[in-house]
Protein backbone atom coordinates (compact mmCIF):
# COMPACT_ATOMS: atom_id res chain seq x y z
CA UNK A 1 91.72 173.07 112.69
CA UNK A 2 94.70 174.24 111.05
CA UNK A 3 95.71 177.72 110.43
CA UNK A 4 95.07 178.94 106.64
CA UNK A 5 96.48 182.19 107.31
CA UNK A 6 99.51 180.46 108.34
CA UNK A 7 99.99 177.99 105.98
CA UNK A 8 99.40 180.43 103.18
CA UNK A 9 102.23 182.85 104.47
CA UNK A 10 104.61 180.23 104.60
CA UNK A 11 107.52 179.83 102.29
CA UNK A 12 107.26 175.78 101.43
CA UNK A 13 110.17 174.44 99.06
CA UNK A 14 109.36 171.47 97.19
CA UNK A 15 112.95 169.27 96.76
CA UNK A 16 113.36 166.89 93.64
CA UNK A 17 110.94 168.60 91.61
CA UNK A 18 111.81 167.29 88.49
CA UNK A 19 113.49 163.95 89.53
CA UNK A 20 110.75 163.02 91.33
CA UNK A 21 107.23 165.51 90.07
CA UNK A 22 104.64 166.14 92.43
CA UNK A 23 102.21 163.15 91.69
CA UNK A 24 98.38 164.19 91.17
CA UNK A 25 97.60 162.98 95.03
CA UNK A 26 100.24 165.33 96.07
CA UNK A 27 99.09 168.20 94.44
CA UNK A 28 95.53 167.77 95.48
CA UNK A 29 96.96 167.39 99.24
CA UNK A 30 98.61 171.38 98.07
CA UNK A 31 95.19 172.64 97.00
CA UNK A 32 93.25 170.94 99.22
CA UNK A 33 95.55 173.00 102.19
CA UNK A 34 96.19 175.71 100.13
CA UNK A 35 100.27 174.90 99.74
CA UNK A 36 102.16 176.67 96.88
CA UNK A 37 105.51 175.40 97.43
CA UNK A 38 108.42 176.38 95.17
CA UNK A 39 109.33 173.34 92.88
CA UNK A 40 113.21 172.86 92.86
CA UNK A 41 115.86 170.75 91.11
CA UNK A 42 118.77 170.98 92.82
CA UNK A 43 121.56 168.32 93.80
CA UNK A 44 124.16 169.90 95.47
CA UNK A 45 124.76 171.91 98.65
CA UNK A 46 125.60 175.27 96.90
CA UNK A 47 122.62 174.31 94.44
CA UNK A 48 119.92 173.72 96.88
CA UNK A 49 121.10 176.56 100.11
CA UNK A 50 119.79 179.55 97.93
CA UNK A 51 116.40 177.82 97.75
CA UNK A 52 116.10 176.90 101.19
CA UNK A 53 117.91 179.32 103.73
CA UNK A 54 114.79 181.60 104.00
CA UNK A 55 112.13 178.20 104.02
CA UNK A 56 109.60 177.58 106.61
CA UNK A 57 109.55 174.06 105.49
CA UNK A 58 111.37 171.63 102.86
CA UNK A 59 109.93 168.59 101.81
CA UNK A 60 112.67 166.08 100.21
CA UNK A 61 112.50 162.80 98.45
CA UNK A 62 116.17 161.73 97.69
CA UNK A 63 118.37 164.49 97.33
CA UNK A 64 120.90 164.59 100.47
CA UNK A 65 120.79 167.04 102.93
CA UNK A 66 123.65 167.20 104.64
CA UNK A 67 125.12 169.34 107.30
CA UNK A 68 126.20 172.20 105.51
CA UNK A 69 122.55 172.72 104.00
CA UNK A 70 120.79 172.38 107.77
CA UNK A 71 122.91 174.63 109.05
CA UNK A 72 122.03 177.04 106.48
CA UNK A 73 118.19 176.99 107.16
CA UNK A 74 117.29 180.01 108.85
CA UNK A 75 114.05 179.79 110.59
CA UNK A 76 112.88 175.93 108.91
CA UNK A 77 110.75 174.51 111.22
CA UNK A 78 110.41 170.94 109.58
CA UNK A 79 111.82 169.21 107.00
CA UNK A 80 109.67 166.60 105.56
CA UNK A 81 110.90 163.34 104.20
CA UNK A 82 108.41 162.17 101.30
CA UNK A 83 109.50 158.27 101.75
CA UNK A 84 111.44 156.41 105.09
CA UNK A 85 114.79 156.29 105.17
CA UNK A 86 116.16 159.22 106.47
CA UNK A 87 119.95 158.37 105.72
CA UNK A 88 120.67 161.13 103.44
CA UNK A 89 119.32 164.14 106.07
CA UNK A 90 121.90 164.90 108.83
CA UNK A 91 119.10 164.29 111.61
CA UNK A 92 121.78 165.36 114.16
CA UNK A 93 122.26 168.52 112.70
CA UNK A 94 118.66 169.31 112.11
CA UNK A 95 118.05 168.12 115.79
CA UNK A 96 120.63 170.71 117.44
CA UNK A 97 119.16 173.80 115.27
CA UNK A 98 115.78 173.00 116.54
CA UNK A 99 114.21 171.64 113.19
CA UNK A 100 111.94 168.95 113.34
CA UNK A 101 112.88 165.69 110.78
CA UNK A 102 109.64 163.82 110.07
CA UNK A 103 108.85 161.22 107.64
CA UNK A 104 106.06 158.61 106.50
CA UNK A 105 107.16 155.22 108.08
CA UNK A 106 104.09 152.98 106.79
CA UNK A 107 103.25 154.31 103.25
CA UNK A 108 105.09 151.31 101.36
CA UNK A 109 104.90 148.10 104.21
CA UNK A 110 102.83 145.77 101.97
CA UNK A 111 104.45 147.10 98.73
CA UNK A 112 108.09 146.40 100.21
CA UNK A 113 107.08 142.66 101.87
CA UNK A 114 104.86 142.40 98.20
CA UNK A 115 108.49 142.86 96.03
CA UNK A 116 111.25 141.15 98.78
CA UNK A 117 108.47 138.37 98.26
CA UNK A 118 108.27 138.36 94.80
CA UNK A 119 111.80 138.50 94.05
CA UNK A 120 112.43 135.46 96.43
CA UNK A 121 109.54 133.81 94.15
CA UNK A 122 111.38 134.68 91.15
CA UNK A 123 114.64 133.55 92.40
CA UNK A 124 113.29 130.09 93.72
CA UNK A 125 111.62 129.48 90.27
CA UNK A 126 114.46 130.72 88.20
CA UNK A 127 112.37 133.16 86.26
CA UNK A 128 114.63 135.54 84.63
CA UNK A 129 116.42 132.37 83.69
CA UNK A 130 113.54 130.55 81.86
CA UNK A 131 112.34 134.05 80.18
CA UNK A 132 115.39 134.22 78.32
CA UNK A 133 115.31 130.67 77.86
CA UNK A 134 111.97 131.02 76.40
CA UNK A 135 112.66 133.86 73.92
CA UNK A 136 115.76 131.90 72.43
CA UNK A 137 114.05 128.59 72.04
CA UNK A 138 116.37 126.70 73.96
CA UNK A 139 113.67 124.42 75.94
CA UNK A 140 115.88 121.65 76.80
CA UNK A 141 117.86 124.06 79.07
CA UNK A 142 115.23 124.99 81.25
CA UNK A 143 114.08 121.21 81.49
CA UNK A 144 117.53 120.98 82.93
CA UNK A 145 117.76 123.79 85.11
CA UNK A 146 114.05 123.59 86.53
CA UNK A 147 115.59 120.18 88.06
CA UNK A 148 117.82 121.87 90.66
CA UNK A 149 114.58 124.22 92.13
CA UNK A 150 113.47 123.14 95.55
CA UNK A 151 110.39 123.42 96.64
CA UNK A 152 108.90 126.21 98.82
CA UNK A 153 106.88 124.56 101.52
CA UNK A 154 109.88 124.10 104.35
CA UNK A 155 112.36 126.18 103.07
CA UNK A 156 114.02 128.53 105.58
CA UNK A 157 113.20 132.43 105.24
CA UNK A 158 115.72 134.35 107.17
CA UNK A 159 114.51 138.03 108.03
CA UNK A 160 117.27 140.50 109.30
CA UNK A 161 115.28 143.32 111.02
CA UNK A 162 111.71 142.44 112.04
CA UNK A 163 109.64 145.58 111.59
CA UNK A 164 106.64 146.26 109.67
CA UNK A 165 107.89 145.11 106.06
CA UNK A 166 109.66 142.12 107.51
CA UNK A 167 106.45 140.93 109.49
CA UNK A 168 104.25 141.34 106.18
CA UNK A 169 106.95 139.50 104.33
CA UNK A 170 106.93 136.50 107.26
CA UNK A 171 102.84 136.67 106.32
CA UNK A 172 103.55 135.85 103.01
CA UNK A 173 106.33 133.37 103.32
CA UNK A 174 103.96 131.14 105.94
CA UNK A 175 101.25 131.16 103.57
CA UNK A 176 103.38 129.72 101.10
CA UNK A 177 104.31 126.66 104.09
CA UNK A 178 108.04 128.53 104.99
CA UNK A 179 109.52 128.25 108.06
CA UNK A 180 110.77 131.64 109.06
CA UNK A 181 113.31 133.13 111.65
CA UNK A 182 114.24 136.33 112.74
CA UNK A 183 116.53 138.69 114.52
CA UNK A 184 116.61 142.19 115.33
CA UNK A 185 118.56 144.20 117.70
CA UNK A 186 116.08 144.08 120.51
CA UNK A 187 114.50 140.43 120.59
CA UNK A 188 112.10 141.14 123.55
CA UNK A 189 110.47 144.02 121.44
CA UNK A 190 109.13 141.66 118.93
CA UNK A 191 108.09 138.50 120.52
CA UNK A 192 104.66 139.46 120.67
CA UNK A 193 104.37 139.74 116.70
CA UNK A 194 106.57 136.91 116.27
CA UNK A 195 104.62 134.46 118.18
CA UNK A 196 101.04 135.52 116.63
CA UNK A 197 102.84 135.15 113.14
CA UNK A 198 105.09 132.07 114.07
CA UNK A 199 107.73 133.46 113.40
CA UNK A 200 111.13 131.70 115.51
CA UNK A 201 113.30 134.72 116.86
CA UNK A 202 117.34 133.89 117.36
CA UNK A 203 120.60 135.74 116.79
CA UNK A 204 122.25 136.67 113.28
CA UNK A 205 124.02 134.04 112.93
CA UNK A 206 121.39 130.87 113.41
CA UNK A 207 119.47 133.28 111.25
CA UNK A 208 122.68 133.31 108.83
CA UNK A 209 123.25 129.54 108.83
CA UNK A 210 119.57 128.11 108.60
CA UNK A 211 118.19 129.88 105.99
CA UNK A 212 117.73 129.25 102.56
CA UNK A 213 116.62 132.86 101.61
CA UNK A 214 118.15 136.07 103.68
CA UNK A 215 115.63 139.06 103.44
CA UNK A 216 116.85 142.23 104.78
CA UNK A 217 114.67 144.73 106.54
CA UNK A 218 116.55 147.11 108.08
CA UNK A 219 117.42 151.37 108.16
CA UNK A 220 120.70 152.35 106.94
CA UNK A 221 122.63 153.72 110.08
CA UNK A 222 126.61 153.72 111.01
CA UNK A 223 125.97 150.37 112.48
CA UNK A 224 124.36 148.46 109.71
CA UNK A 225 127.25 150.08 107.05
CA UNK A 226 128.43 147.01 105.00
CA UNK A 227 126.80 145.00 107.31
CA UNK A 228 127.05 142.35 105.06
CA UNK A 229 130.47 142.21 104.04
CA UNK A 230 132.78 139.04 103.23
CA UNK A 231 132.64 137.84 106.65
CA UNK A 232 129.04 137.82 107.33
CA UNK A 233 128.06 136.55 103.68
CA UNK A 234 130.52 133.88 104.77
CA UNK A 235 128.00 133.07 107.11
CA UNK A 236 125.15 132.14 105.01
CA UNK A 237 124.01 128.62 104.45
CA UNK A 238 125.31 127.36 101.54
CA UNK A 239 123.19 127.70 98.21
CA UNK A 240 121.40 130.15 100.11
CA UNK A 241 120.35 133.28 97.76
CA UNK A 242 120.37 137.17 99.54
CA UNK A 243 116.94 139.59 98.68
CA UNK A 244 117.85 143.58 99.79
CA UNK A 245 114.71 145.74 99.20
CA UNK A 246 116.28 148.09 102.04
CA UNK A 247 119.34 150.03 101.55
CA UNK A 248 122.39 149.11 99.46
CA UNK A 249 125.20 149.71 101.64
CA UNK A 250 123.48 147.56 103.93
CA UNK A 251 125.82 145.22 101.56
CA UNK A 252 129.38 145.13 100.72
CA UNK A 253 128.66 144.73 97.03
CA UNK A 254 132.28 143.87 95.80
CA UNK A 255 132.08 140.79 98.48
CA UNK A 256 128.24 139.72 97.20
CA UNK A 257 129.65 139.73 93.81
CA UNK A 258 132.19 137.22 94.86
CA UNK A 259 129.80 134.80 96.59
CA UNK A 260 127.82 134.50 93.78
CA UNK A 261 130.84 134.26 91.40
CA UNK A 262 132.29 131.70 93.31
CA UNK A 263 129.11 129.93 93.96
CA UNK A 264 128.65 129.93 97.46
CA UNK A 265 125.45 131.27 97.28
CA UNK A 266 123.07 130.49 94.75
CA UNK A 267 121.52 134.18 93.69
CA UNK A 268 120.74 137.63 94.91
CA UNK A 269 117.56 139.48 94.41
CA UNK A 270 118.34 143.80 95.09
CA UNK A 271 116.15 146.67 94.29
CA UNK A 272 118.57 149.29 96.04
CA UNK A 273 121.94 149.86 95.18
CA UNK A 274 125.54 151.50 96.59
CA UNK A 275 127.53 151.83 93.41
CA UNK A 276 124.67 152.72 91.47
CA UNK A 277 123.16 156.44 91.46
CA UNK A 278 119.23 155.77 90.60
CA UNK A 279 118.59 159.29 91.60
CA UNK A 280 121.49 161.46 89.50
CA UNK A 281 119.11 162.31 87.00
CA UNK A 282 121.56 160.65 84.81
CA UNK A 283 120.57 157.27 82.95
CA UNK A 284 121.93 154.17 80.47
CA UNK A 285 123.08 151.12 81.61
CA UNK A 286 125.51 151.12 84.48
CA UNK A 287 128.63 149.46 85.21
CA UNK A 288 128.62 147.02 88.05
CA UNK A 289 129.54 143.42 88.61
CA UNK A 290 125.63 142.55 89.45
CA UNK A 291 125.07 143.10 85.86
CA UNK A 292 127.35 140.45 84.66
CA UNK A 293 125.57 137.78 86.54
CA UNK A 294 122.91 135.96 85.63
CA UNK A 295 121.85 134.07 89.10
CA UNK A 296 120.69 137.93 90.68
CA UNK A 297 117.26 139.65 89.66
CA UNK A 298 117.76 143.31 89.51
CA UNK A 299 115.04 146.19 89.72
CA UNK A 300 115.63 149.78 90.18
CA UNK A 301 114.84 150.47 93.53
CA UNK A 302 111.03 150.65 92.43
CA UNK A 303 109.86 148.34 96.15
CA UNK A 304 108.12 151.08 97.32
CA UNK A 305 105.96 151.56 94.15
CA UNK A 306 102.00 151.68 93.98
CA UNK A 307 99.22 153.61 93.55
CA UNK A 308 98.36 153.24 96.68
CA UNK A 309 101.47 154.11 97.91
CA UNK A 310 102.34 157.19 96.49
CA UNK A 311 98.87 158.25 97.60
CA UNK A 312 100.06 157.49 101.21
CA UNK A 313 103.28 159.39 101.16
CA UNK A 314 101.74 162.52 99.52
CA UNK A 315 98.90 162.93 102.35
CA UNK A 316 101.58 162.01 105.29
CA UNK A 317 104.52 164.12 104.22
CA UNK A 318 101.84 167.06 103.78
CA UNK A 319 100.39 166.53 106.66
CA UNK A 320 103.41 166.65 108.43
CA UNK A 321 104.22 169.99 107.19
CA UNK A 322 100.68 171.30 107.31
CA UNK A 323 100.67 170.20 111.49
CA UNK A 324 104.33 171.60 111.88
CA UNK A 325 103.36 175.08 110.51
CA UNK A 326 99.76 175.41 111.96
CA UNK A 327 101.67 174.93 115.56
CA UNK A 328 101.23 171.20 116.33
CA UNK A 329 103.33 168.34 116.23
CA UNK A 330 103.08 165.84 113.31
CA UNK A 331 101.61 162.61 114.08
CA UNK A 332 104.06 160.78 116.49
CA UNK A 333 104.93 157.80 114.62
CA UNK A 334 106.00 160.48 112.32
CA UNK A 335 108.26 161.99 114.34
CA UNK A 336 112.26 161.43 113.75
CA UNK A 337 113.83 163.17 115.81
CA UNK A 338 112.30 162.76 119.22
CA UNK A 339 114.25 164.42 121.18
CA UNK A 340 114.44 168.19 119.31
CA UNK A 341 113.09 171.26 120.93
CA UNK A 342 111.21 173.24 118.37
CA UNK A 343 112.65 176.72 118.20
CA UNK A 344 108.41 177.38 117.76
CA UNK A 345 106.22 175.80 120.11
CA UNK A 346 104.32 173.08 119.37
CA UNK A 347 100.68 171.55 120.55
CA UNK A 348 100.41 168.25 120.72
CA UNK A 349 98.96 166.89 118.02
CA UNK A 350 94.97 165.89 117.49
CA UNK A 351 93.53 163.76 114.91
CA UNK A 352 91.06 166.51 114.76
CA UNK A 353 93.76 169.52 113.28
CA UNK A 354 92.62 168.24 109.78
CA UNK A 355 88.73 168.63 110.16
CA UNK A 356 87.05 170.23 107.80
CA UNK A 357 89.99 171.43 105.94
């Protein structure tokens, strides 16, 4: 069992307060372990170090943490990522000072494959096309344009990264009669999955020139920078339409933008964005070249949204902290950074630390 005394001593700072509130799941998981942290808004390093130096914990949604503010934590003995991707938190940094990273790798799997999906869906049935079509009574149009769909049922779904999301999104895609391939950096690792989903495994480019749709499933990491850029988009089957529910610089933007000007592909369907801030706190409608284009289906990097969902996050990232600060590791698949040794021991962690609190 966890520690009250502990928990209740610590000093717990609460990133993204207003950005991103405390939903009601997250501030049951507070009361139910008796959390107060401090609720911040702050975006830059010189904002957010005063908050944080003297912290036994920090949990963070999407503000960046880089260098600068690790090195300024004091005696932090986690830092909690309420989401995934952990692109914006210097892990390295965090990792030589001792601090553990952890985050909550599963809370959004079916919500992610749920929106790649249904963006491909909209894409391959024109939808944003025939809504506007529909409110300005030009029918005839979209009796035109509904002739150049193809049908589903043996179309090629290309999946770049086969993880979690990507193998719920090849669940879908077969049960709408898809054939779907695959690559990953390590092949062998996902044969297993791959053969009890039928899913076909090859390298990025067969991937890249067989498929009709390109979903991308994939961390954001030095290697996967601009991944797709002019070169690899080059790549893509022709008439073949793009779906990133991952991370935007995944994509060279500027290049995607000229595919789809030029025609090459058919469409895009993004949720997350370089060249567009969806956390500054600012809003109104941005200025990018996606915008002017009416073959790509936009949303604002909402994939990860559901009730269920944000019910997930709130009781992993807690539990994270609450494990971390009663002396035990978080749960393992938590676990970022591996390899860190704890400047305070840790146990290893039991499903039983929560019972009964």
């Amino acid at each position: 069992m966890a520690d009250r005394t502990s928990l209740t001593r610590a000093r717990i700072v609460r990133l993204n307060a207003k950005l991103h509130p405390p939903t009601q799941y997250e501030l049951a998981y507070y009361d139910r372990y008796r959390l107060a942290p401090f609720l911040v808004e702050a975006q830059t390093p010189a904002e957010i170090i005063p908050h944080v130096s003297q912290a036994d914990a920090v949990f963070v949604v999407s503000v960046a943490m880089p260098a600068s503010v690790i090195r300024a934590l004091e005696r932090c003995v986690i830092i909690s990522r309420m989401g995934t991707g952990v692109d914006k938190i210097d892990v390295a940094a965090a990792t030589e000072r001792g601090i553990l990273v952890a985050n909550v790798p599963y809370f959004c799997v079916e919500e992610q494959a749920d929106h790649a999906m249904a963006l491909l869906l909209a894409l391959a049935r024109k939808i944003p096309q025939m809504s506007q079509i529909m409110r300005e009574g030009t029918w005839s149009k979209a009796r035109d344009l509904m002739r150049t769909n193809q049908r589903l049922p043996g179309r090629v779904l290309g999946l770049v990264g086969f993880g979690n999301s990507a193998q719920a999104m090849a669940r879908r895609a077969r049960g709408f009669g898809m054939r779907v391939i695959a690559t990953r950096r390590n092949l062998d690792a996902a044969r297993a999955a791959a053969a009890e989903i039928g899913v076909e495994l090859a390298d990025l480019d067969t991937v890249l020139a067989e498929s009709d749709y390109v979903s991308l499933h994939l961390p954001l990491t030095g290697e996967t920078y601009h991944l797709f850029d002019a070169v690899t988009l080059s790549k893509m089957k022709p008439g073949a339409y793009l779906i990133n529910t991952a991370r935007g610089a995944i994509v060279d933007e500027a290049a995607l933008a000229a595919a789809l000007r030029a025609g090459r592909l058919a469409g895009a369907g993004i949720d997350t964005f370089e060249g567009i801030d969806l956390f500054s706190g600012v809003e109104g409608p941005p200025n990018h070249p996606f915008l002017q284009l009416d073959n790509v289906v936009l949303t604002p990097h909402v994939a990860a949204g559901s009730v269920q969902a944000m019910q997930d996050v709130a009781k992993g990232a807690v539990e994270n902290v609450v494990a971390a600060l009663s002396g035990y590791w978080p749960d393992p698949v938590n676990i970022v950074n591996r390899d860190v040794q704890p400047h305070t021991r840790l146990a290893a962690y039991s499903p039983q630390l929560f019972t009964g609190l």
